[in-house]
Structure formats: structure tokens, C-alpha cells
Protein backbone atom coordinates (compact mmCIF):
# COMPACT_ATOMS: atom_id res chain seq x y z
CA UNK A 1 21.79 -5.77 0.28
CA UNK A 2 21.58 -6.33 -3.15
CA UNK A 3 20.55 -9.62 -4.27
CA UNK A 4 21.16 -9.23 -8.12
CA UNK A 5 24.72 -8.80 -6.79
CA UNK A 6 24.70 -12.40 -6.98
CA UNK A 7 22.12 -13.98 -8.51
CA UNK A 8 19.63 -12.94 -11.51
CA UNK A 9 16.37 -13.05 -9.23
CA UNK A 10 15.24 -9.31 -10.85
CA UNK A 11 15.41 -10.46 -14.43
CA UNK A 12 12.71 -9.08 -17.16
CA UNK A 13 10.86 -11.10 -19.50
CA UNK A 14 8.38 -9.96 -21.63
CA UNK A 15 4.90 -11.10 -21.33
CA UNK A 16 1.69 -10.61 -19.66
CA UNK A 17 1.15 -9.08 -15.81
CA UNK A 18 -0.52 -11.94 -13.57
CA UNK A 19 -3.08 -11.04 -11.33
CA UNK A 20 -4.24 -13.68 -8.71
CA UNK A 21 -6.78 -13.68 -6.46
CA UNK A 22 -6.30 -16.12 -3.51
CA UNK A 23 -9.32 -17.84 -1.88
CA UNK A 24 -8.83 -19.93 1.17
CA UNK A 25 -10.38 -23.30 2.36
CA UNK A 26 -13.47 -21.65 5.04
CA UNK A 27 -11.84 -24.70 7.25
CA UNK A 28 -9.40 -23.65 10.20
CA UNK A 29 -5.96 -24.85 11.05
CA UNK A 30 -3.08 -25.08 9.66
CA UNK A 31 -3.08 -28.33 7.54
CA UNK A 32 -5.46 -26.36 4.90
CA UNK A 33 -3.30 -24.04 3.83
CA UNK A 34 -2.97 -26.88 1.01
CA UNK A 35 -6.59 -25.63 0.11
CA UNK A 36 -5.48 -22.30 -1.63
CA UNK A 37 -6.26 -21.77 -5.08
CA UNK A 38 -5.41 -18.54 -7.19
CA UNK A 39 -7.32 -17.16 -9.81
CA UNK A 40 -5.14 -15.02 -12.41
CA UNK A 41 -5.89 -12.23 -14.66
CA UNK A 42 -3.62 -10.11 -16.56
CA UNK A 43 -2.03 -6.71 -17.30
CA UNK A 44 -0.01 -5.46 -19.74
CA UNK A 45 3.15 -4.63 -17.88
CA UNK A 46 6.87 -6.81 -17.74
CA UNK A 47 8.35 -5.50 -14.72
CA UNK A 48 8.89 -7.76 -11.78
CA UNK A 49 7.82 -6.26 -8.20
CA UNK A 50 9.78 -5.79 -4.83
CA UNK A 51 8.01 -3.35 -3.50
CA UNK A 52 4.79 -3.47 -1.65
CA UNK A 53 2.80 -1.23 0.85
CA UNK A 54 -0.61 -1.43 1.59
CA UNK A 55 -2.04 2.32 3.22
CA UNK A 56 -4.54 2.38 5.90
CA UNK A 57 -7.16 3.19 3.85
CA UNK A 58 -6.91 0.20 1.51
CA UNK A 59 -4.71 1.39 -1.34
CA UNK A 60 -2.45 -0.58 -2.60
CA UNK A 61 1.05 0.57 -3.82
CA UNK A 62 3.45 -1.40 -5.62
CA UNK A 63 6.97 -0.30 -6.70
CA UNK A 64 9.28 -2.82 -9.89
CA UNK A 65 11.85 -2.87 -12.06
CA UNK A 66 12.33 -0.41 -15.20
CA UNK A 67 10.96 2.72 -12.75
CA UNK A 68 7.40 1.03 -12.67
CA UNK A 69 4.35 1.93 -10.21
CA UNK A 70 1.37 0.09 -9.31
CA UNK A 71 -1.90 1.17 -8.13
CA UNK A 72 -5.03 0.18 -6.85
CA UNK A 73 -7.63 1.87 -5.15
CA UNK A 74 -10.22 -0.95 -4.92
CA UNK A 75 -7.87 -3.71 -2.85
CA UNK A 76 -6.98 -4.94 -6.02
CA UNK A 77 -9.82 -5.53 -8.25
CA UNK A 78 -8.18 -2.70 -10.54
CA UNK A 79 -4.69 -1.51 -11.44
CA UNK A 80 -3.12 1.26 -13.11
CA UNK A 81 0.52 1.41 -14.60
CA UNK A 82 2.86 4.10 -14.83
CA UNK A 83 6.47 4.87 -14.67
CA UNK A 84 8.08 7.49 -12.93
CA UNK A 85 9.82 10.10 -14.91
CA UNK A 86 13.49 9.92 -15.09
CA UNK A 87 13.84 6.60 -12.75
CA UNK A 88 13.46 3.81 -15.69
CA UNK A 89 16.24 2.44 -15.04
CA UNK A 90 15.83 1.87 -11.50
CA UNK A 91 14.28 -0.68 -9.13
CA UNK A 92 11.83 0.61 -7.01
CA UNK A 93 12.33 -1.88 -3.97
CA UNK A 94 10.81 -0.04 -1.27
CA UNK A 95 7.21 1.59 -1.08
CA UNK A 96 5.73 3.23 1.65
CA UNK A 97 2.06 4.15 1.08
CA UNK A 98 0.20 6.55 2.78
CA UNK A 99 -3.23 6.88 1.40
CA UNK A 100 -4.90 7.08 -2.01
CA UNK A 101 -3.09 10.16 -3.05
CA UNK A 102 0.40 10.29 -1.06
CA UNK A 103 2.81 7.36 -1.22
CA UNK A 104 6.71 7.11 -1.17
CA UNK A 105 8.88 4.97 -3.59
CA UNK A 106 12.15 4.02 -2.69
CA UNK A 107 15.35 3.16 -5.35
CA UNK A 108 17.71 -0.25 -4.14
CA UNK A 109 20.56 0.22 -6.48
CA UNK A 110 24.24 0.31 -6.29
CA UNK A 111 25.93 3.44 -5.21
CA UNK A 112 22.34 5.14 -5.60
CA UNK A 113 20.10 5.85 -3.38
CA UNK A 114 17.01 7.79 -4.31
CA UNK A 115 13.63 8.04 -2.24
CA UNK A 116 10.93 9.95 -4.71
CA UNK A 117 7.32 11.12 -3.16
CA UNK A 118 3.75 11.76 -5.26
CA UNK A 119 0.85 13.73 -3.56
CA UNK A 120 -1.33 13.29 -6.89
CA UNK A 121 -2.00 10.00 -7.18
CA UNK A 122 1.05 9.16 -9.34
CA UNK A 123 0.30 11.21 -11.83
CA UNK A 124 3.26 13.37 -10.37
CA UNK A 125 6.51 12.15 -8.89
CA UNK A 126 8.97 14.55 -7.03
CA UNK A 127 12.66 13.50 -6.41
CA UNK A 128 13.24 13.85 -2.51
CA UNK A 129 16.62 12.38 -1.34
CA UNK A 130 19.13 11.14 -3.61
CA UNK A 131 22.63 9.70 -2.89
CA UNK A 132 25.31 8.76 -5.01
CA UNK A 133 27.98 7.89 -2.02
CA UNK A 134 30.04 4.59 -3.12
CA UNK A 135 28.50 1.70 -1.07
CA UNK A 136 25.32 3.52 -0.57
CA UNK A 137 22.48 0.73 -1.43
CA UNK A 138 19.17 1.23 0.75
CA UNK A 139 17.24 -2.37 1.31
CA UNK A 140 13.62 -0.96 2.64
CA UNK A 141 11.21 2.25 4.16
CA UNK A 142 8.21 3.11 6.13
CA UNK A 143 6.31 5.59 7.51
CA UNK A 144 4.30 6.67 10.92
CA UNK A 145 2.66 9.15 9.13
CA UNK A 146 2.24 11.09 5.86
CA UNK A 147 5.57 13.97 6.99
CA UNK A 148 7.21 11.09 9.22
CA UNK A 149 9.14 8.15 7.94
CA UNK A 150 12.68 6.10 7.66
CA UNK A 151 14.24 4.09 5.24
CA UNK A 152 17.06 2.06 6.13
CA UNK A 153 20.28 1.22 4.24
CA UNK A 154 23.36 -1.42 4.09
CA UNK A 155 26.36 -0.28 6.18
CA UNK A 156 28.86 2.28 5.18
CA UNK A 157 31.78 2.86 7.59
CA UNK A 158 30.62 0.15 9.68
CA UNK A 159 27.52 1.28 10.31
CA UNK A 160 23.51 0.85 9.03
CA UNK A 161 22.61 3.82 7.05
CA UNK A 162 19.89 5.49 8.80
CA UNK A 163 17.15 8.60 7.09
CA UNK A 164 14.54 10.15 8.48
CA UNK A 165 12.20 13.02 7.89
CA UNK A 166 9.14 14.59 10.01
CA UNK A 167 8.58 17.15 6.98
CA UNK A 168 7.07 15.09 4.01
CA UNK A 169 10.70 14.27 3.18
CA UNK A 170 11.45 17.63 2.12
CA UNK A 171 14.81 17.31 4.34
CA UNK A 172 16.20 13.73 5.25
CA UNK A 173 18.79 13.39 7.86
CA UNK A 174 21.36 11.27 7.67
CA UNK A 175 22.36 10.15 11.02
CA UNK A 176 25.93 9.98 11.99
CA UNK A 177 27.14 6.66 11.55
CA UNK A 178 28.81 6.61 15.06
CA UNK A 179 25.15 6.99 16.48
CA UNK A 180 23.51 4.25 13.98
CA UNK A 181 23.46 0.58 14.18
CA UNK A 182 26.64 -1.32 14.29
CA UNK A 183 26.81 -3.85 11.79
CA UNK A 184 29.09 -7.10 12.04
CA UNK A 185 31.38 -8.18 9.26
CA UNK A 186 29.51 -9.16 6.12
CA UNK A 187 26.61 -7.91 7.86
CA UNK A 188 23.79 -6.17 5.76
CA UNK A 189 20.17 -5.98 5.64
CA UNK A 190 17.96 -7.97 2.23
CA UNK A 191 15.98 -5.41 -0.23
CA UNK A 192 13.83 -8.29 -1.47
CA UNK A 193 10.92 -7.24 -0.43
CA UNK A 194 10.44 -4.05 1.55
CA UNK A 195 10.12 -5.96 5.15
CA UNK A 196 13.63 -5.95 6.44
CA UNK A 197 12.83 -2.22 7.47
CA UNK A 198 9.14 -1.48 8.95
CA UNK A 199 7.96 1.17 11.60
CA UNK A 200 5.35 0.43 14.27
CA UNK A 201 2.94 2.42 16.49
CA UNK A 202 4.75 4.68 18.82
CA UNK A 203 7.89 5.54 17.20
CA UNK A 204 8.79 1.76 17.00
CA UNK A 205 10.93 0.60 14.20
CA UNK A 206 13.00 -2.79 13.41
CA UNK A 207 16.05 -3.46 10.47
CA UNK A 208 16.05 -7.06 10.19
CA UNK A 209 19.70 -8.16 8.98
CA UNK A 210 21.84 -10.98 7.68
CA UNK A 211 24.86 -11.59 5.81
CA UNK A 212 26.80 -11.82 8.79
CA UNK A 213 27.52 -14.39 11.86
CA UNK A 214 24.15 -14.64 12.72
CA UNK A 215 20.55 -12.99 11.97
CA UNK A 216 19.62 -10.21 13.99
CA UNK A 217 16.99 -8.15 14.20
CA UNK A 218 17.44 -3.84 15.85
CA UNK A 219 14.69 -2.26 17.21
CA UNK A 220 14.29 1.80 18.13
CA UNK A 221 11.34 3.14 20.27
CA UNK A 222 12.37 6.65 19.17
CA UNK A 223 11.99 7.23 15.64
CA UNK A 224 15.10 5.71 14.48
CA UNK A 225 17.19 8.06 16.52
CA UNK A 226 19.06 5.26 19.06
CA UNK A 227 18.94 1.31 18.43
CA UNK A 228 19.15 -2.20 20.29
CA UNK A 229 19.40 -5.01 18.82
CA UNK A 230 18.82 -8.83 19.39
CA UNK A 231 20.24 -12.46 18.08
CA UNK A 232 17.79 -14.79 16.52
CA UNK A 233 18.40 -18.47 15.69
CA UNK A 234 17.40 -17.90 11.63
CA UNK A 235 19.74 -19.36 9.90
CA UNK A 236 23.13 -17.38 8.61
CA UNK A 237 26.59 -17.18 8.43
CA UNK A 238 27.25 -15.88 4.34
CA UNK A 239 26.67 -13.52 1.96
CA UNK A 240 23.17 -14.59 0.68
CA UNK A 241 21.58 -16.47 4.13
CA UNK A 242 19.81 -14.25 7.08
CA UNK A 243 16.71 -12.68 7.89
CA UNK A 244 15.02 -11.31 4.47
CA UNK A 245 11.84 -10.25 6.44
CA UNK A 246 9.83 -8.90 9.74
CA UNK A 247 6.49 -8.32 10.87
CA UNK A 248 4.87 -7.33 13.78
CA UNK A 249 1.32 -8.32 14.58
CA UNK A 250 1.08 -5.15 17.18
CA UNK A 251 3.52 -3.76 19.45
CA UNK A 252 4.39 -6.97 21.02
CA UNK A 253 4.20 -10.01 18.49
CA UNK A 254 6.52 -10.56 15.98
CA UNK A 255 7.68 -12.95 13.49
CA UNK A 256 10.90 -13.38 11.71
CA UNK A 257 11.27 -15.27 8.10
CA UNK A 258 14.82 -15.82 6.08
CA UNK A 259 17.09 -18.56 4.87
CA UNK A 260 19.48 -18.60 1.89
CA UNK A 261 18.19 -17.70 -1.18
CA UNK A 262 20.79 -19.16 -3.44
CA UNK A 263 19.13 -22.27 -2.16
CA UNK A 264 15.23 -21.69 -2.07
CA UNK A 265 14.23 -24.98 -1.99
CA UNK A 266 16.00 -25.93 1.16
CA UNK A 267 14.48 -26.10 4.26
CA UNK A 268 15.69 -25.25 7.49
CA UNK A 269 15.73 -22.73 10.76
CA UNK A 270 13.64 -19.79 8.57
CA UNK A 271 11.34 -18.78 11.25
CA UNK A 272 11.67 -17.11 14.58
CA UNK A 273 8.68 -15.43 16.74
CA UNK A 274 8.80 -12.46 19.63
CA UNK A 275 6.48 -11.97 22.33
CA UNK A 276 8.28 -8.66 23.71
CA UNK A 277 8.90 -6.16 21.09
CA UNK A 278 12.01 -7.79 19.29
CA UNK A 279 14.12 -8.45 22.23
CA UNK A 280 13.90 -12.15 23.02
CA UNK A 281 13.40 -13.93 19.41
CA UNK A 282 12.88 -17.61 20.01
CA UNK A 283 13.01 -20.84 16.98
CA UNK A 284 9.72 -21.75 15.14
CA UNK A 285 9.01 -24.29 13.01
CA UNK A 286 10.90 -26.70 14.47
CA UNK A 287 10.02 -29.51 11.81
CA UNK A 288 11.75 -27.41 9.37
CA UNK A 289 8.85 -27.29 6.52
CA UNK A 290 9.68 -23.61 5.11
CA UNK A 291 12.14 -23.30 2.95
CA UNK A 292 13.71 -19.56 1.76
CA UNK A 293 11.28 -17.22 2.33
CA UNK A 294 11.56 -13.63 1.36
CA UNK A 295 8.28 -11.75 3.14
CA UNK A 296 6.09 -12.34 5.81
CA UNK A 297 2.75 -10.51 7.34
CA UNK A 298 0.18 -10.51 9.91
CA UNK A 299 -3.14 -10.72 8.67
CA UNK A 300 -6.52 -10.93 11.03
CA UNK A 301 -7.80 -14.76 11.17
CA UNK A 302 -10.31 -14.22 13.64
CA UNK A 303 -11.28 -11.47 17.12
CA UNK A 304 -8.05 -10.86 18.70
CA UNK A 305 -5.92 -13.90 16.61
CA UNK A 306 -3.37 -13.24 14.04
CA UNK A 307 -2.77 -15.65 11.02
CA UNK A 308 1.11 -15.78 10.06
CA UNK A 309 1.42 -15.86 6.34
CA UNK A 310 5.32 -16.18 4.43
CA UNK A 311 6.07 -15.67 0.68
CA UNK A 312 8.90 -16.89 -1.24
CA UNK A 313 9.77 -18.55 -4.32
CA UNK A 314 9.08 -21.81 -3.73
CA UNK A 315 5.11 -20.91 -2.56
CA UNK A 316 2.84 -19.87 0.15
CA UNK A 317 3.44 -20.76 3.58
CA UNK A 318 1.24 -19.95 6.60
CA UNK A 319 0.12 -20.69 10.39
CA UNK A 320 -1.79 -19.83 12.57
CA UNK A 321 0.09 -20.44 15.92
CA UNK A 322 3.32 -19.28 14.29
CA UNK A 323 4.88 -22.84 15.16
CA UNK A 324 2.76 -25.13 12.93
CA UNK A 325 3.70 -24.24 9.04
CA UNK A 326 2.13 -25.81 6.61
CA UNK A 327 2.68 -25.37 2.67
CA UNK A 328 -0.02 -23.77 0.14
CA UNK A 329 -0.06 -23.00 -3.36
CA UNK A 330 3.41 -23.34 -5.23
CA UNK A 331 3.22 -20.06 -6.95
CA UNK A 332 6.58 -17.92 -5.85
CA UNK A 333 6.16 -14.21 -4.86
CA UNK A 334 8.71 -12.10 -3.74
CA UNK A 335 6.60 -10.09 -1.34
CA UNK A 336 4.05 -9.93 1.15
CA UNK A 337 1.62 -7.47 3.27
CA UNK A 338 -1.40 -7.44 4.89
CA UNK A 339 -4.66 -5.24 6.20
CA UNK A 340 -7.11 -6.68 8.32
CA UNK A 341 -7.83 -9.72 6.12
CA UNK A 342 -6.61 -8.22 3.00
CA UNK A 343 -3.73 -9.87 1.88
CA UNK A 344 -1.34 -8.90 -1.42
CA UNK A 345 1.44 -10.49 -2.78
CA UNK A 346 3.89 -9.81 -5.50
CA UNK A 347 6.81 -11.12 -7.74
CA UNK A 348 8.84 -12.21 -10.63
CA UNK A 349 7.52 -11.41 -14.23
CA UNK A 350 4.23 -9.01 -12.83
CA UNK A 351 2.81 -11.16 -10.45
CA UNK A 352 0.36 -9.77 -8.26
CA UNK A 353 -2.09 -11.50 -5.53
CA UNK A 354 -4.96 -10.59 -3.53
CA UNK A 355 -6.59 -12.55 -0.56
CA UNK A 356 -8.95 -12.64 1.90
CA UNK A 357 -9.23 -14.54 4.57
CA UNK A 358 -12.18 -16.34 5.60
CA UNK A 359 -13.84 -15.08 8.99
């Protein structure tokens, strides 16, 4: 779903790139979240960022407006800026990176959908799937592997647009909207920052949606090729409220972030966590002290424990039971992920962030 349909969230301004680093309190629990500071840098680059993927292997991969890449091989100490031949005019809302050579970019536009691959480090970029169907507008991608992936797109004909490939995206299929997910009226999924479609371990994959009635997260075991889907009690019920964002600690813990982001400021039901896979989705937060948020992600906080960390643009949000939220650092990012410890954010105007958390 296109946000710019409404609102003017993917503006460009000219100016500076900021890089932040984020460095957390060494203290535990949730009430020092208030302890994060950011250290900025800069790059010359005016694009603002949507896309985010971080590979197994560390690389980072961002994808922005006016057909602009991000990369960095060194967890963010270093970037490099490019554009991608031919696509300046495009956002590049999803990403789907696969190592320091081979990533995936993915274009959220109206009527267009184009997914683009490099195997070169970016130095290359070759034009994979492209899509100019009326009401075609793809919100997000991932991959299992470097041949295997799916991206994910609003509903035409009633139904989620569905892609995959097992061949390095050389052929996509487009699966028969009778056999994809159902969608309700007003019902779409939230390209804001390349979470409402991810892919898990084992074929697993989840399209987090709103727009409609209710938020509701789908889940496949099989690649994308069949669906189920679950109610969650995020907030919804118009055009710009639902769930904007999922992630998945490992096969079984989840957590759901959303709200309404014509109204960012507002708190309110934005959080929802699953112990099972995505079926059973149950209310966090219940004190109501996260506003809109736009991405979430799982990052390592100690052996065995998962931290909960949320994005959006009214700051940094975070805890580390998943019921307890507490507030951070007021700087607004549109995006979120996470590797080990590693975390990376991105936004409006070139903002980038790095963190690590503290063992």
C-alpha cells in the first residue's frame, strides 16, 4: 500500500546523509531505553530510505527514493552510493540482501512493479520482473536463499499478489489469484519499510496487512504456495491504520507493530506478540506507550533472550519482555532490522543508524 497515496512521508530535501551510531545504557531493563544516544556522521546523498536488509554475512543493503542503493560491507562503519541505471525515478522500498555481492531491490510504485537483482556488488543491476498491470503496487520481499525468494503485493481481483522464484529470479511466478490470500475490503499490506513481507527458516513466510476491518497477519509453511491467516488486536479499521510491520525472533516468536500513520504521535493498541508461528497473536503493551510505528526487529540481548526493538517517526521504542515498552531517543526512522546484536535503522532525508547492543 502506498503511503504517499496520502500523505507526503517520501518527500526529498536536499542536504546532507545522517549517519548515527546508537550506543545503549550497559544497564538492563526496559526503563533505559531512555539511555540511547546517537552519534551522526554524514554522506553526501538526499534520498530518503524504505528499504533495509541486512545479509547473513553482515552486509548491509539499503534501497531509497530517486533509484538510490546503499552499501556497507563493514556493519556500517562505511557506505557507498549508487543509483541503479534506468530506475531514478523509482522508490526502491523493498531489499532483500543476500551476501556481499548478491542482493535484490524491489520498486513500490503505482501500477509498477519492478524487482531488479546485482551479483557484482552493485556495480551491475539486471531488471528481473517488471509489471505494469493497473493496481499492481508491491509493499515488501525476502529471500530463503540466494535462487529462492517472494515479494508480496497489494490485492488485485481480490486477492494478495503473490511472486516467487527458486532460479535467482530469472522466472517469477505469479500465482493465481484464486490460490493467493484473500484480502478484505480496503484491505492491503504497508510498503513503509520492507517488514510487512519476511520469510523464515523452513519455507515459512508472513504478509502482515491493514487497511481493512482489522489487522491480520498470513502465514505459509510452503514457500508462499498456500496461506492461513490470523486476527490480531493492532489497531485498524481505515485506509492509513493496521499492521505496518512483523518480525519473528525464530520459528515460534513473533511480534507485531502498526497504528495509523496519519497520526504518529498517538498512542494506542500498536503491538501484538505470537508464541506459535503467527496463529494466536495476543495484545502487548497494554499501557499504550508506542505510538505509530513503522518497523520492528529481533535483535540478541543476551544467551537464548531476544530484545524487541520498534522504529517510527516519533523515535525508538524497545523491550525486552515484549510487554514492557519504554521510549528512547526521539530521532524518527522509517525502518528497522537486526543481526545478532547488530542493529540498523533508516529514514527520512538519508538517515541511517547502527547499534549494538550491550552483552
Amino acid at each position: 500500500m502506498s503511503m504517499t497515496r496520502v500523505a507526503s512521508g517520501a518527500s526529498i530535501q536536499l542536504g546532507l546523509t545522517t549517519v548515527l551510531v546508537l550506543t545503549w545504557s550497559q544497564a538492563s531493563g526496559p526503563a533505559r531505553v531512555s539511555d540511547i544516544v546517537w552519534q551522526r556522521a554524514a554522506l553526501q546523498t538526499s534520498s530518503s530510505f524504505r528499504g533495509l536488509s541486512v545479509a547473513r554475512d553482515g552486509t548491509i543493503w539499503v534501497g531509497g527514493t530517486e533509484g538510490t542503493i546503499l552499501y556497507s560491507a563493514d556493519t556500517g562503519s562505511t557506505w557507498s552510493v549508487d543509483t541503479v541505471a534506468g530506475a531514478h525515478s523509482f522508490d526502491f522500498r523493498g531489499v532483500a540482501a543476500i551476501d556481499a555481492s548478491v542482493a535484490y531491490a524491489l520498486v513500490s510504485s503505482a501500477d509498477t512493479g519492478r524487482i531488479y537483482r546485482t551479483s557484482d556488488r552493485g556495480r551491475t543491476w539486471q531488471l528481473l520482473y517488471r509489471n505494469e498491470q493497473h493496481g499492481v503496487f508491491l509493499d515488501g520481499m525476502g529471500c530463503w536463499t540466494d535462487r529462492r525468494c517472494l515479494a508480496a503485493g497489494d490485492p488485485i481481483a481480490g486477492h494478495f499478489l503473490v511472486l516467487t522464484t527458486d532460479d535467482g529470479g530469472a522466472h517469477w511466478t505469479e500465482h493465481d489469484t484464486l490460490a493467493a490470500p484473500p484480502a478484505r475490503q480496503g484491505e492491503a499490506a504497508f510498503a513503509a519499510s520492507n517488514t510487512s513481507v519476511i520469510v523464515g527458516s523452513g519455507g515459512r513466510a508472513w504478509l502482515a496487512t491493514g487497511g481493512g476491518p482489522t489487522g491480520r497477519v498470513w502465514r505459509s509453511s510452503d514457500y508462499g504456495m498456500t496461506w492461513r491467516v490470523a486476527e490480531t488486536p493492532i489497531a485498524a479499521g481505515n485506509g492509513s491504520t493496521g499492521i505496518f510491520s512483523v518480525a519473528f525472533c525464530d520459528d515460534q516468536r513473533g511480534v507485531a507493530v502498526g497504528g495509523n500513520y496519519r497520526t504518529p504521535d498517538s498512542t494506542g493498541a500498536h503491538v501484538a506478540l505470537s508464541a506459535d508461528g503467527g496463529g494466536v497473536w495476543t495484545a502487548s503493551d497494554s499501557a499504550h506507550a508506542t505510538p505509530y510505528l513503522s518497523g520492528v526487529a529481533c535483535a540478541a540481548s543476551g544467551p537464548g533472550q531476544a530484545a524487541y526493538v520498534a522504529v517510527g517517526p516519533s523515535g525508538t521504542f524497545a523491550a525486552l519482555d515484549g510487554t514492557h515498552w519504554s521510549r528512547g531517543a526521539r530521532d524518527g526512522f522509517n525502518g528497522l532490522a537486526a543481526l545478532g546484536r547488530r542493529l540498523v535503522a533508516v529514514g527520512e532525508k538519508g538517515a541511517i543508524a547502527t547499534a549494538r547492543l550491550p552483552p
